[in-house]
PDB file of N, CA and C in Angstrom:
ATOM      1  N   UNK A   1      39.072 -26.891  26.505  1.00  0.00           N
ATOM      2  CA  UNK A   1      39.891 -25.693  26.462  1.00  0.00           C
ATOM      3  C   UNK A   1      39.468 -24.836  25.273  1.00  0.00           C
ATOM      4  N   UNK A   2      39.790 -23.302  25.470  1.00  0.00           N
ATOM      5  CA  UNK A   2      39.331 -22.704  24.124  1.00  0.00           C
ATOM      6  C   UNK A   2      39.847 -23.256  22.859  1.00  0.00           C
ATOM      7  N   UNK A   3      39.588 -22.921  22.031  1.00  0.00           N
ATOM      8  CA  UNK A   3      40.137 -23.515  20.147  1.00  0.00           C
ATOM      9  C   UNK A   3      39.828 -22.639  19.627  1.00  0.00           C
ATOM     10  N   UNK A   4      40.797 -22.739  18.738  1.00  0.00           N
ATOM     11  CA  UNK A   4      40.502 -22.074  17.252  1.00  0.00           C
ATOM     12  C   UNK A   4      40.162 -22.691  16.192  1.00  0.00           C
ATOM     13  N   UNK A   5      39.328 -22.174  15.354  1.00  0.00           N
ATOM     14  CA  UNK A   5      38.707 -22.650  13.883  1.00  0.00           C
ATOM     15  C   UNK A   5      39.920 -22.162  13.075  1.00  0.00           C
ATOM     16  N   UNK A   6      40.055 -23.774  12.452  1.00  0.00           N
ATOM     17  CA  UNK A   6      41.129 -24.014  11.536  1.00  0.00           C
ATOM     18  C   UNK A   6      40.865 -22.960  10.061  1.00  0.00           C
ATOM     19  N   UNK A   7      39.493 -22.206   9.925  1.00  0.00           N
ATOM     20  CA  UNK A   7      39.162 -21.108   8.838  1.00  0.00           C
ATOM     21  C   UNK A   7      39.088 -20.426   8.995  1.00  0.00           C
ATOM     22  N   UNK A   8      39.570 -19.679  10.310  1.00  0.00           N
ATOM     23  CA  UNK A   8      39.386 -18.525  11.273  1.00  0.00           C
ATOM     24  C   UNK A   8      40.142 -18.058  12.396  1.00  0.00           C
ATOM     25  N   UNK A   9      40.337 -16.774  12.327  1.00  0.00           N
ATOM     26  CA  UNK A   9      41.592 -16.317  13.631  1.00  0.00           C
ATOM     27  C   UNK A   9      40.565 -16.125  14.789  1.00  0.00           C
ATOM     28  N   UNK A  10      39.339 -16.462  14.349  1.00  0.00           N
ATOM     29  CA  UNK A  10      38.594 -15.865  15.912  1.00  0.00           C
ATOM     30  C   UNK A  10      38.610 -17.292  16.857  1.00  0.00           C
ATOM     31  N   UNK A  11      38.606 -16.775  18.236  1.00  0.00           N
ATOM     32  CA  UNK A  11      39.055 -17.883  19.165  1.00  0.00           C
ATOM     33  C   UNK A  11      38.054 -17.822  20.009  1.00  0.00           C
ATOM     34  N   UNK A  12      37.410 -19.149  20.358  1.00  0.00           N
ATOM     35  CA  UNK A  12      35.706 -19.522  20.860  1.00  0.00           C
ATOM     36  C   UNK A  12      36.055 -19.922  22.012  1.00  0.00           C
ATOM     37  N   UNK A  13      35.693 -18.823  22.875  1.00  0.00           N
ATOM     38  CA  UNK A  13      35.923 -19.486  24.649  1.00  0.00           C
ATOM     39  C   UNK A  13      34.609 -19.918  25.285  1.00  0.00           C
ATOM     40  N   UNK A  14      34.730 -20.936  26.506  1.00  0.00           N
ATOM     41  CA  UNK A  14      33.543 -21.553  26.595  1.00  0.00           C
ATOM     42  C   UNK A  14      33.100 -20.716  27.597  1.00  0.00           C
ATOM     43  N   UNK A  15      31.338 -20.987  27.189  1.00  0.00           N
ATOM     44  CA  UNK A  15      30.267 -19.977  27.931  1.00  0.00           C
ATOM     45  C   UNK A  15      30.460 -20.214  29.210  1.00  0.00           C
ATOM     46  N   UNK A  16      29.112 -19.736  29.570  1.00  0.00           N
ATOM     47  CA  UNK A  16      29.078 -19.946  30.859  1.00  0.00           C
ATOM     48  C   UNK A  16      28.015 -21.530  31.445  1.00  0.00           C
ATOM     49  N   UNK A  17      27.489 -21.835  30.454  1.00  0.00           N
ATOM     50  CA  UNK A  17      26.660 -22.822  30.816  1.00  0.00           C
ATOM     51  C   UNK A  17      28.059 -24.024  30.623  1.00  0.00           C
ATOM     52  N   UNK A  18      28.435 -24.032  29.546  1.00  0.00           N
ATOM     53  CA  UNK A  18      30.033 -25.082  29.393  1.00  0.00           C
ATOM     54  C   UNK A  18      30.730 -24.879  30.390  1.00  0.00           C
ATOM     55  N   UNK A  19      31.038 -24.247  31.084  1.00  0.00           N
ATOM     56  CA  UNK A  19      31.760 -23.942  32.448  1.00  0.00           C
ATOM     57  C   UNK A  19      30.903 -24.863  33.929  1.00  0.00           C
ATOM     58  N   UNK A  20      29.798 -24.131  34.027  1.00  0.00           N
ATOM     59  CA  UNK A  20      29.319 -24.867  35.057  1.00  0.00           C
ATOM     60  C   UNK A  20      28.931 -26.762  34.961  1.00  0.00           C
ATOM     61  N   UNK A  21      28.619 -26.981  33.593  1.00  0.00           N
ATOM     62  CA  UNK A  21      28.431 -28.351  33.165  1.00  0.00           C
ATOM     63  C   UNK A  21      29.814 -29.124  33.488  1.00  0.00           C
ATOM     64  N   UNK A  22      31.021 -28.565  32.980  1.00  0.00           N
ATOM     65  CA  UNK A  22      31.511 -29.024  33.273  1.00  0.00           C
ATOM     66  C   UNK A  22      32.662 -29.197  35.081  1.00  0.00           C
ATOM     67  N   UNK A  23      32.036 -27.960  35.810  1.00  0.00           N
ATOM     68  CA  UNK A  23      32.423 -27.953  36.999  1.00  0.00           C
ATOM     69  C   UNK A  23      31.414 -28.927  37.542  1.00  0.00           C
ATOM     70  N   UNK A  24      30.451 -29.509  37.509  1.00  0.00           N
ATOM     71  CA  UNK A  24      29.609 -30.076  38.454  1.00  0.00           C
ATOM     72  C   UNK A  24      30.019 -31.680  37.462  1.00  0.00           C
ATOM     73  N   UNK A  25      30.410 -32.026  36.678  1.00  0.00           N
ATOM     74  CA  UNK A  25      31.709 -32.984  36.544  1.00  0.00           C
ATOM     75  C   UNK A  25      32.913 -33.256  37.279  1.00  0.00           C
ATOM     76  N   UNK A  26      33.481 -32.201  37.330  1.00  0.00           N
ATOM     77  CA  UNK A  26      34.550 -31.849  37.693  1.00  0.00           C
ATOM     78  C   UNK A  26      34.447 -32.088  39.691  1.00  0.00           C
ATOM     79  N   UNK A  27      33.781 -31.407  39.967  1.00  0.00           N
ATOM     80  CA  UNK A  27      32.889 -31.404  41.575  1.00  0.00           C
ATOM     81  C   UNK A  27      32.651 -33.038  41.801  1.00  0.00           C
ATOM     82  N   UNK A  28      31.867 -33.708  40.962  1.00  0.00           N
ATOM     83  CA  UNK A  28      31.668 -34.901  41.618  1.00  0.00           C
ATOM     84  C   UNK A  28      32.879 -36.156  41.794  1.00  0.00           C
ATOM     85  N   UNK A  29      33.985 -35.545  40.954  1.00  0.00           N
ATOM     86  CA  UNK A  29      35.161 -36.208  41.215  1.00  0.00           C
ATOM     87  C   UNK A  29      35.810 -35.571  42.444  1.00  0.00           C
ATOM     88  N   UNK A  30      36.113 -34.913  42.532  1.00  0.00           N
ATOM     89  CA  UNK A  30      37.078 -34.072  43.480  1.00  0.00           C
ATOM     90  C   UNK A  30      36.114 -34.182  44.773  1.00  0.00           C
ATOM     91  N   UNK A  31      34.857 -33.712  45.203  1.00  0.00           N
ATOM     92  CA  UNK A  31      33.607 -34.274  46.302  1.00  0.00           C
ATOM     93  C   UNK A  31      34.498 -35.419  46.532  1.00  0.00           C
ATOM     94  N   UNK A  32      34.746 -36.526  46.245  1.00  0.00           N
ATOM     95  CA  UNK A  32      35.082 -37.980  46.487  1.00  0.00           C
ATOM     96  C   UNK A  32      36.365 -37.960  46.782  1.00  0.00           C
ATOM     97  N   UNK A  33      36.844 -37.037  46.520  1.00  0.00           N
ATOM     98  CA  UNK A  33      38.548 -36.948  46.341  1.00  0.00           C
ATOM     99  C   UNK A  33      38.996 -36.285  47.926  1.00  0.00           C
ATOM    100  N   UNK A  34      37.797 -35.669  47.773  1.00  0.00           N
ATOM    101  CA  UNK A  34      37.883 -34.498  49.759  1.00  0.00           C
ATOM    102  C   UNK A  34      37.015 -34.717  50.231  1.00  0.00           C
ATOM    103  N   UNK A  35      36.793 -35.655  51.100  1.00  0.00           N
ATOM    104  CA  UNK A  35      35.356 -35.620  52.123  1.00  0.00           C
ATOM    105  C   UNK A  35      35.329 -34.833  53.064  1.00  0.00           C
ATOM    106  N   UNK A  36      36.492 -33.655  53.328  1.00  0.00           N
ATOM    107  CA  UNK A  36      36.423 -33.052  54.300  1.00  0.00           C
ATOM    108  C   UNK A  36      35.426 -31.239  53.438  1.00  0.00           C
ATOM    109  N   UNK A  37      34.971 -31.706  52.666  1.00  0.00           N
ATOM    110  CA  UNK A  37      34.547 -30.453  51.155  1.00  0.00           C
ATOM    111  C   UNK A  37      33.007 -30.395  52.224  1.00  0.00           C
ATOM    112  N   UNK A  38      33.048 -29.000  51.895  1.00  0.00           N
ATOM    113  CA  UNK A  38      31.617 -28.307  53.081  1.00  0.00           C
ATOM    114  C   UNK A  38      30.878 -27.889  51.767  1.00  0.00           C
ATOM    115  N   UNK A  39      31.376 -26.892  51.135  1.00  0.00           N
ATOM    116  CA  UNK A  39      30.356 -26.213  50.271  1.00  0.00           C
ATOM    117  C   UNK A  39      31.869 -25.600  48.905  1.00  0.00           C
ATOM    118  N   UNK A  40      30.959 -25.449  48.235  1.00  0.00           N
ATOM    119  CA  UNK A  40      32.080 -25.019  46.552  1.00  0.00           C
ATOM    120  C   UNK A  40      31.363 -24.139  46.053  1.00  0.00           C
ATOM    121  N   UNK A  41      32.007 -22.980  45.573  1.00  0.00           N
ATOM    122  CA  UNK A  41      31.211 -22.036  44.595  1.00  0.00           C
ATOM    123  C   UNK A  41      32.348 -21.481  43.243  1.00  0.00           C
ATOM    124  N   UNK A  42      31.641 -20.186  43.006  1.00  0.00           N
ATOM    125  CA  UNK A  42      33.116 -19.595  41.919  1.00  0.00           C
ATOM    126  C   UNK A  42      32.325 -18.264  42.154  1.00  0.00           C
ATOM    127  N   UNK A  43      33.124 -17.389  41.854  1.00  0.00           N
ATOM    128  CA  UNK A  43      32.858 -16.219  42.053  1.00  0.00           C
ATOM    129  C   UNK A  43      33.791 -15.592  40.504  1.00  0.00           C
ATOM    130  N   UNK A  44      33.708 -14.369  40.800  1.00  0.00           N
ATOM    131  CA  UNK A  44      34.695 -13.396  39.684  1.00  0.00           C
ATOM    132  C   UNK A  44      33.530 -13.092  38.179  1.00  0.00           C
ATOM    133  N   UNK A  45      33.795 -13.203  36.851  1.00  0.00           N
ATOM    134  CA  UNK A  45      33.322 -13.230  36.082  1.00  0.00           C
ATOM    135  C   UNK A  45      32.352 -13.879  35.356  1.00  0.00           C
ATOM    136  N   UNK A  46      32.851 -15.450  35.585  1.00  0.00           N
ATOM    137  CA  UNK A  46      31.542 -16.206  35.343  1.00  0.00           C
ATOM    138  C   UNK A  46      30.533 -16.174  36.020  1.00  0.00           C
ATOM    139  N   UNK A  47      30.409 -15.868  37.398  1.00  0.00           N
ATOM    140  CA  UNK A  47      29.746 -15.293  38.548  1.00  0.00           C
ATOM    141  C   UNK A  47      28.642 -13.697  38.149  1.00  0.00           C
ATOM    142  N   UNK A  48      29.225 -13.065  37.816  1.00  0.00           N
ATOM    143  CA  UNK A  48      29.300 -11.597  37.385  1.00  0.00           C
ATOM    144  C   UNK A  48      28.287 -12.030  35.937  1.00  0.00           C
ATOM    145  N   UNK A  49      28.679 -12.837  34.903  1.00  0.00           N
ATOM    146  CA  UNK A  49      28.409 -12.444  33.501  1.00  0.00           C
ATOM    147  C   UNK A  49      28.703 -12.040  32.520  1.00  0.00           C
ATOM    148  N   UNK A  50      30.043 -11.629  33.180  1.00  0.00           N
ATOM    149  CA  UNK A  50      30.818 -10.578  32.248  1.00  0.00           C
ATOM    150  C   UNK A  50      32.545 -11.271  31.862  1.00  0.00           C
ATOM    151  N   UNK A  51      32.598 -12.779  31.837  1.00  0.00           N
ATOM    152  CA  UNK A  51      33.873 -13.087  31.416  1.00  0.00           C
ATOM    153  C   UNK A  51      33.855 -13.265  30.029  1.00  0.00           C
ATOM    154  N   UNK A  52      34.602 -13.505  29.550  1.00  0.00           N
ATOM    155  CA  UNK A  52      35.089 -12.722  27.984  1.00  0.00           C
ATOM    156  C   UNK A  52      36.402 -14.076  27.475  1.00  0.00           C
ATOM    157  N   UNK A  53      36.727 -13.925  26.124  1.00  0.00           N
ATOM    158  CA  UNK A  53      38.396 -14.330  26.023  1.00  0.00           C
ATOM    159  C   UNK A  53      39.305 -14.297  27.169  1.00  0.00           C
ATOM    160  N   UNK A  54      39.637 -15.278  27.671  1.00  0.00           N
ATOM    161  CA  UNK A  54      40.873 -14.799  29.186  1.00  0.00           C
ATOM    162  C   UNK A  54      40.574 -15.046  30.100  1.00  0.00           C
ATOM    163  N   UNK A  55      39.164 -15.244  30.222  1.00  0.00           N
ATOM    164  CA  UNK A  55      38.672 -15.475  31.795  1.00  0.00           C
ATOM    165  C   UNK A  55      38.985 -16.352  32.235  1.00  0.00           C
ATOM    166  N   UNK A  56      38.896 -16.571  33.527  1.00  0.00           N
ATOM    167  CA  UNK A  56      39.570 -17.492  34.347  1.00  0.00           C
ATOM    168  C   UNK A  56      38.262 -18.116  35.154  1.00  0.00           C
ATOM    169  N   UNK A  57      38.120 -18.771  36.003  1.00  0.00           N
ATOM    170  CA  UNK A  57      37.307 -19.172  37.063  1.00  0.00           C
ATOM    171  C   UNK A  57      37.819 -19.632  38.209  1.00  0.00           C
ATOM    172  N   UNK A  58      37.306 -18.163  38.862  1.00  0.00           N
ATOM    173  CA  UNK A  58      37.715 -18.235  40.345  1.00  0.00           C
ATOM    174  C   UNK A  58      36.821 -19.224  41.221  1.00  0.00           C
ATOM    175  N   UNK A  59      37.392 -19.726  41.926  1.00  0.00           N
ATOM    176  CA  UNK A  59      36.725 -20.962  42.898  1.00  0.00           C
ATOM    177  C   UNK A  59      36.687 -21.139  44.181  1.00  0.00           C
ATOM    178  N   UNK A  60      35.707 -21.516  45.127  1.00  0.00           N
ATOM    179  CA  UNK A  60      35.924 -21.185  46.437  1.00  0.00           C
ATOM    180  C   UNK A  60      35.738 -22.394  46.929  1.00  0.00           C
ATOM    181  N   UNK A  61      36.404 -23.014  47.977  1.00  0.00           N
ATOM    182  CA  UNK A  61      36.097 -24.063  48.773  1.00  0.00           C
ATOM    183  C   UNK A  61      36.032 -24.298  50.228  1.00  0.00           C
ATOM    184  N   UNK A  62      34.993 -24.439  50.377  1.00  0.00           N
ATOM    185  CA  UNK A  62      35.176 -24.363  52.195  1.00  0.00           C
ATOM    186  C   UNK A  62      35.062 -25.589  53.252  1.00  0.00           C
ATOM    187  N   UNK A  63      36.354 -26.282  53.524  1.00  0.00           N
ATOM    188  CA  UNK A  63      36.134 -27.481  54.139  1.00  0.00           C
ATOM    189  C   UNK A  63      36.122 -27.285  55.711  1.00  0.00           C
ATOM    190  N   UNK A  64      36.267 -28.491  56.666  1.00  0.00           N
ATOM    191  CA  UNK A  64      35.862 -28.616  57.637  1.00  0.00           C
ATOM    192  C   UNK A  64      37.431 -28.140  58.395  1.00  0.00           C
ATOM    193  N   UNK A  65      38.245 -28.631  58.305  1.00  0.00           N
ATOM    194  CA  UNK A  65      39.562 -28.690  58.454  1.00  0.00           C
ATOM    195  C   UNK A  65      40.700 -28.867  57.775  1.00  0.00           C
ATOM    196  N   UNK A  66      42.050 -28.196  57.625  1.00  0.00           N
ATOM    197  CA  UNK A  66      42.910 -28.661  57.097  1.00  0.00           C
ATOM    198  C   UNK A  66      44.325 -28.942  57.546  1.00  0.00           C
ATOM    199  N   UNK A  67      44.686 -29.758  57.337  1.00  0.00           N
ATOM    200  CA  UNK A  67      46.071 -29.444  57.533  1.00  0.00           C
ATOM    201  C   UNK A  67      47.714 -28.635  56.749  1.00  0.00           C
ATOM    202  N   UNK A  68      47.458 -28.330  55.588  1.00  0.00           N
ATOM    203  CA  UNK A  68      47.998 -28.047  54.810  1.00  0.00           C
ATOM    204  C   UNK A  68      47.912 -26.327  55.015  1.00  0.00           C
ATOM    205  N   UNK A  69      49.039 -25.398  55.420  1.00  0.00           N
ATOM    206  CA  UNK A  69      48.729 -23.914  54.839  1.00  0.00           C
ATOM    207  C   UNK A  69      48.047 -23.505  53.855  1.00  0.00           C
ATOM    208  N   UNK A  70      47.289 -22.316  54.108  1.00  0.00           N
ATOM    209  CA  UNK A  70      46.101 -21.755  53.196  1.00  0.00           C
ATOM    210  C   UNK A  70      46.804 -22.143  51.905  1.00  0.00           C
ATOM    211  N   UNK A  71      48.438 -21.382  51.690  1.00  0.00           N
ATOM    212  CA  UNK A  71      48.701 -21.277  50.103  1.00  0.00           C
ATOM    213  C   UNK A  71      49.617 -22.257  49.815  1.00  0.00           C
ATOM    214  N   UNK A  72      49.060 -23.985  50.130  1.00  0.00           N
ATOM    215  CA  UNK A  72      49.393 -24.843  49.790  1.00  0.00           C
ATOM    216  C   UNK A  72      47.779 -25.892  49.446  1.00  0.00           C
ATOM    217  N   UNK A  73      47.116 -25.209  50.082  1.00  0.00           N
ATOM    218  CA  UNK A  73      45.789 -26.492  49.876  1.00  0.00           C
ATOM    219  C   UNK A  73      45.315 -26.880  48.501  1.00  0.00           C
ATOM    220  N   UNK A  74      45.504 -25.419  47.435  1.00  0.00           N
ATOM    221  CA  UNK A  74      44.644 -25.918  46.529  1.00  0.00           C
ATOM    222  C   UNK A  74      45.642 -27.144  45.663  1.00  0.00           C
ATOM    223  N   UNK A  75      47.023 -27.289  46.036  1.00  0.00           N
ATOM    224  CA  UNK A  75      47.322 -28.144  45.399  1.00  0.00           C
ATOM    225  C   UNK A  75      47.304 -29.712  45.406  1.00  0.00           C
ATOM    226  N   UNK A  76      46.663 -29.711  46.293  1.00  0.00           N
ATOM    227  CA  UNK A  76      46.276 -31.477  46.090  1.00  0.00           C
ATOM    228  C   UNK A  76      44.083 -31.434  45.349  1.00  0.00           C
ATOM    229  N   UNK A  77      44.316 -30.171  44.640  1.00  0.00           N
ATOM    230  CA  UNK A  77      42.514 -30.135  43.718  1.00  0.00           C
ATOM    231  C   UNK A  77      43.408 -30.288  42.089  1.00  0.00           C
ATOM    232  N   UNK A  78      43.256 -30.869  41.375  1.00  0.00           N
ATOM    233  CA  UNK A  78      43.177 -31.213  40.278  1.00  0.00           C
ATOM    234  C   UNK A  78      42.411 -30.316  39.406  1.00  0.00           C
ATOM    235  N   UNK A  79      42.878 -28.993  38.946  1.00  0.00           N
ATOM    236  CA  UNK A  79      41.844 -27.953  37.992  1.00  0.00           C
ATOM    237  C   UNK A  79      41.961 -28.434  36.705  1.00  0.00           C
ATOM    238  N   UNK A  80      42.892 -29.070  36.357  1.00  0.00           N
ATOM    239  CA  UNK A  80      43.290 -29.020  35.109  1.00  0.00           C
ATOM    240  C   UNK A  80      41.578 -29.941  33.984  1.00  0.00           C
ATOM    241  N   UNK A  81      40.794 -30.895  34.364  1.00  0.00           N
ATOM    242  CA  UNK A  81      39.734 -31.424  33.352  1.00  0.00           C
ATOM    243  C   UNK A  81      39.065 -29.712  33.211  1.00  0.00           C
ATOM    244  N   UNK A  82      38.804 -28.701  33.840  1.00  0.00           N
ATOM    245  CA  UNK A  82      38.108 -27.460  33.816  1.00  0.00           C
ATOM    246  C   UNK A  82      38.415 -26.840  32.276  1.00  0.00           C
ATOM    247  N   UNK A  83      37.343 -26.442  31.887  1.00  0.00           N
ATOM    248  CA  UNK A  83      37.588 -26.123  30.494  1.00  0.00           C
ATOM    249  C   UNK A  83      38.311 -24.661  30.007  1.00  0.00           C
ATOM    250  N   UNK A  84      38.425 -23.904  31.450  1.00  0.00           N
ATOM    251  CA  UNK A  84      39.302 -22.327  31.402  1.00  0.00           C
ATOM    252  C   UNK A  84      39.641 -22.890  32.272  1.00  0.00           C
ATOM    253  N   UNK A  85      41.412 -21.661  32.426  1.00  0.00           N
ATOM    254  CA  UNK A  85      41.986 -21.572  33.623  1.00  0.00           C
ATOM    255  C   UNK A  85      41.121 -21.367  34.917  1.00  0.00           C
ATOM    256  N   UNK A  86      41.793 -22.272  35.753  1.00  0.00           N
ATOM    257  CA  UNK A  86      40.799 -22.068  37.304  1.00  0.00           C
ATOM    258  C   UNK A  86      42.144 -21.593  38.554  1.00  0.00           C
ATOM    259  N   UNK A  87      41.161 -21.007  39.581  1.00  0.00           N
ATOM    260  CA  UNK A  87      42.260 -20.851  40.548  1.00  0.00           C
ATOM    261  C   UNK A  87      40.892 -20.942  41.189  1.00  0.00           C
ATOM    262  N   UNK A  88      41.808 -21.705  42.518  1.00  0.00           N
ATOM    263  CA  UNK A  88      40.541 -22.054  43.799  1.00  0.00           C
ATOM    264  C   UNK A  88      41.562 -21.387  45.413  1.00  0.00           C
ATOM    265  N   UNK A  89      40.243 -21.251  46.052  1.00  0.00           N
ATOM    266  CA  UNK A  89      41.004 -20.559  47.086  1.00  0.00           C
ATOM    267  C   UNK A  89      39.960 -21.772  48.015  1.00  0.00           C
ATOM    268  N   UNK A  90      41.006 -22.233  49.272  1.00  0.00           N
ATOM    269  CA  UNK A  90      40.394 -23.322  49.959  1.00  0.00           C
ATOM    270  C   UNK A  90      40.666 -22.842  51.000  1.00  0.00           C
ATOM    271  N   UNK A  91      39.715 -22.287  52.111  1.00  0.00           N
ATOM    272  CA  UNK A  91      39.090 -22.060  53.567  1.00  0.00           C
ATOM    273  C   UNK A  91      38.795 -23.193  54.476  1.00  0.00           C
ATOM    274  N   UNK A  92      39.124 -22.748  55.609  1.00  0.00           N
ATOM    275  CA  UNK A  92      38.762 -24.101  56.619  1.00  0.00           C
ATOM    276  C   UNK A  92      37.323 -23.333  57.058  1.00  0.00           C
ATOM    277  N   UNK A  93      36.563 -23.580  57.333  1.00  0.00           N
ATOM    278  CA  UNK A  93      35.123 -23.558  58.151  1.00  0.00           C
ATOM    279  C   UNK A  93      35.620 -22.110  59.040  1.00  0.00           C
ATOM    280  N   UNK A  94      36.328 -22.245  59.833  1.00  0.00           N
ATOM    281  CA  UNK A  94      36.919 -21.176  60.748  1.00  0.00           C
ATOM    282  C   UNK A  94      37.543 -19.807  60.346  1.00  0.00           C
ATOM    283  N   UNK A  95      38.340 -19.967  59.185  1.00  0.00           N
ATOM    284  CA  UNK A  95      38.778 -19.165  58.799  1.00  0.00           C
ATOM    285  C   UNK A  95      37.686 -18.188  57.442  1.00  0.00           C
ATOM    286  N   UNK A  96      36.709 -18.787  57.161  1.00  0.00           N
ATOM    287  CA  UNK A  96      35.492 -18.640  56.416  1.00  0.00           C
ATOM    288  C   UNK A  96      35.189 -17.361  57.482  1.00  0.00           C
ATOM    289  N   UNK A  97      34.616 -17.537  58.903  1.00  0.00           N
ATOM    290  CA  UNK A  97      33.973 -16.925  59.568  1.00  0.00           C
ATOM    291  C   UNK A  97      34.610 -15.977  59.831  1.00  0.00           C
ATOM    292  N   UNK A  98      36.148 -15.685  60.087  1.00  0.00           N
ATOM    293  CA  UNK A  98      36.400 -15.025  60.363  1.00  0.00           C
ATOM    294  C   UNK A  98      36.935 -13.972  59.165  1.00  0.00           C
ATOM    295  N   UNK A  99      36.853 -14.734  58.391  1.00  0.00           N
ATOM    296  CA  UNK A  99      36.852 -13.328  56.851  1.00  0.00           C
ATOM    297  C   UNK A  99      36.149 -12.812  56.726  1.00  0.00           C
ATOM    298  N   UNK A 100      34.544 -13.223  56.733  1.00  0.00           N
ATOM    299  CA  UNK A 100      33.296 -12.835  56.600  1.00  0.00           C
ATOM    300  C   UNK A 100      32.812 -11.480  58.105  1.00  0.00           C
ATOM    301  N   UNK A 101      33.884 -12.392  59.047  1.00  0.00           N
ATOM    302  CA  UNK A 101      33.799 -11.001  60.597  1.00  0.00           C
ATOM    303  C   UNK A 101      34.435  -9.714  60.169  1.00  0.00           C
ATOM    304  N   UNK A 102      35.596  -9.726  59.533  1.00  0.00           N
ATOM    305  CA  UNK A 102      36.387  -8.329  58.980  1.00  0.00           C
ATOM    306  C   UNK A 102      35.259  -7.376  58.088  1.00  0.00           C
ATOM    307  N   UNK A 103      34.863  -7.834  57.841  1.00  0.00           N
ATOM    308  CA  UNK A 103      33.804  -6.631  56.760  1.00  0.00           C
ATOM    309  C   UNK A 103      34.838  -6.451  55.986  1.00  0.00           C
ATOM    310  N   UNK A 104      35.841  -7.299  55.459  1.00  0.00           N
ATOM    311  CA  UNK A 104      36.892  -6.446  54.091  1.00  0.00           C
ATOM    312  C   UNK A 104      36.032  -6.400  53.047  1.00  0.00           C
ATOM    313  N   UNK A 105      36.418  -6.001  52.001  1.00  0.00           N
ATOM    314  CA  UNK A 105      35.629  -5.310  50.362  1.00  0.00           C
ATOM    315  C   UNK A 105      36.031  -7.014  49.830  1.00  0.00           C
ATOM    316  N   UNK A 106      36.874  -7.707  49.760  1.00  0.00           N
ATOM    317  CA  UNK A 106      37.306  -8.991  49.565  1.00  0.00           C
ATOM    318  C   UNK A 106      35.717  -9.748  50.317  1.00  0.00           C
ATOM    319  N   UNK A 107      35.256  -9.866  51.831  1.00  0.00           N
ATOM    320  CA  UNK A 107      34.254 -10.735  51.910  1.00  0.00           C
ATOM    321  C   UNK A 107      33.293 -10.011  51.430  1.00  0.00           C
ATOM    322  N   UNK A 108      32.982  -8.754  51.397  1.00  0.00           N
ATOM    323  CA  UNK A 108      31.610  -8.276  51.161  1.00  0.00           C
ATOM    324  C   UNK A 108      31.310  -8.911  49.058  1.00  0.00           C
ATOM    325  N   UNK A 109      32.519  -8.894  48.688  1.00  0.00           N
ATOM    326  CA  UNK A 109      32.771  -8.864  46.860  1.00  0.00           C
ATOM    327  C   UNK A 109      32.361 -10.944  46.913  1.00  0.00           C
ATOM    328  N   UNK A 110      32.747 -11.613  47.807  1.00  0.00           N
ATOM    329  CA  UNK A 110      32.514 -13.250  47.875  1.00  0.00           C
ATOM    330  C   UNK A 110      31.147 -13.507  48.269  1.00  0.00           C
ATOM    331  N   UNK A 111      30.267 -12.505  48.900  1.00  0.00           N
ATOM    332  CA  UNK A 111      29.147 -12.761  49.380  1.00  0.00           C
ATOM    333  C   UNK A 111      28.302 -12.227  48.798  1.00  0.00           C
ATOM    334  N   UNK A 112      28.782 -11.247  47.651  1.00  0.00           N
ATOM    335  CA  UNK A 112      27.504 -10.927  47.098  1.00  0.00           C
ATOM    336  C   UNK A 112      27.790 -11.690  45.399  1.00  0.00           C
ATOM    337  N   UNK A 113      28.801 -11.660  45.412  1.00  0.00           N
ATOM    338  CA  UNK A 113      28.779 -12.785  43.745  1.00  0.00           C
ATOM    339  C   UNK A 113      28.839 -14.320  44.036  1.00  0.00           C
ATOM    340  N   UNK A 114      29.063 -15.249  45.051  1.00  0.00           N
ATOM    341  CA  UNK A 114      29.220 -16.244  44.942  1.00  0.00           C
ATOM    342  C   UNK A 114      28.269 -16.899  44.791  1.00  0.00           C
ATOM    343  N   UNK A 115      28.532 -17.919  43.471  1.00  0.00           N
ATOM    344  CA  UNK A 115      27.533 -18.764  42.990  1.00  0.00           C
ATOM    345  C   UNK A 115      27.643 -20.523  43.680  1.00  0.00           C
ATOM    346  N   UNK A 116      27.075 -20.740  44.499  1.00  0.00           N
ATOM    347  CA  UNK A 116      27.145 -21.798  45.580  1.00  0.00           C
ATOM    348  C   UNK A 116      27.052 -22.941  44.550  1.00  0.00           C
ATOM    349  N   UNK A 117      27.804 -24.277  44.442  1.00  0.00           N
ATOM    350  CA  UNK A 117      27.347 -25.034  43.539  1.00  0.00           C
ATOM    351  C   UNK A 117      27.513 -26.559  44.230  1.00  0.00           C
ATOM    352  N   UNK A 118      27.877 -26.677  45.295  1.00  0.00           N
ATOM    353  CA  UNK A 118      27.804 -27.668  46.645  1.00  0.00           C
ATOM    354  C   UNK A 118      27.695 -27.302  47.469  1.00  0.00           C
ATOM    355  N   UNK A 119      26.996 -28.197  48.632  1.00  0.00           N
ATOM    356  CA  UNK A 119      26.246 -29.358  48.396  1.00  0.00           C
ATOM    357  C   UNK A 119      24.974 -29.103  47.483  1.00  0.00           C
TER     358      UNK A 119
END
């Protein structure tokens, strides 16, 4: 998590290489945790280059099937070992395709920043 230096008000948030090191940690637990897990990325700022103090890491997951409503799935993923706040958005295979069919500014903005990091 970020910290502060006990000689200093400035507050050291982790890069972007500390982020992905520790998502592909983070990935090989949770992989085991969902075998129904197709592919994982993050998108938003760390994606971009441009996250800062505050950033968050947005996360994408696209499994085979679910049973759980869209805005209940991510809660059986465990974000919390992630070294910034995370929010994950979890897609079934089907519903992937058919976001990506709308042409919204939402799929065109996931397809051109998403950084694929499974399989």
């Amino acid at each position: 998590m970020p910290v502060r230096s006990l000689t200093s008000s400035v507050l050291k948030w982790p890069d972007r290489q500390c982020v992905e090191e520790a998502l592909q940690v983070w990935l090989t637990r949770e992989a085991g945790r969902h075998p129904d897990l197709v592919r994982l990325g993050y998108f938003g700022s760390y994606a971009r280059g441009d996250w800062g103090v505050g950033s968050d890491l947005d996360l994408i997951a696209l499994v085979r099937e679910a049973g759980e409503p869209f805005e209940r799935r991510a809660l059986s993923w465990d974000l919390n070992p992630l070294p910034v706040p995370a929010e994950l958005l979890v897609y079934t295979e089907a519903e992937w395709r058919r976001l990506l069919d709308t042409g919204s500014r939402f799929a065109e903005t996931l397809m051109r920043q998403a950084v694929w990091v499974y399989p």
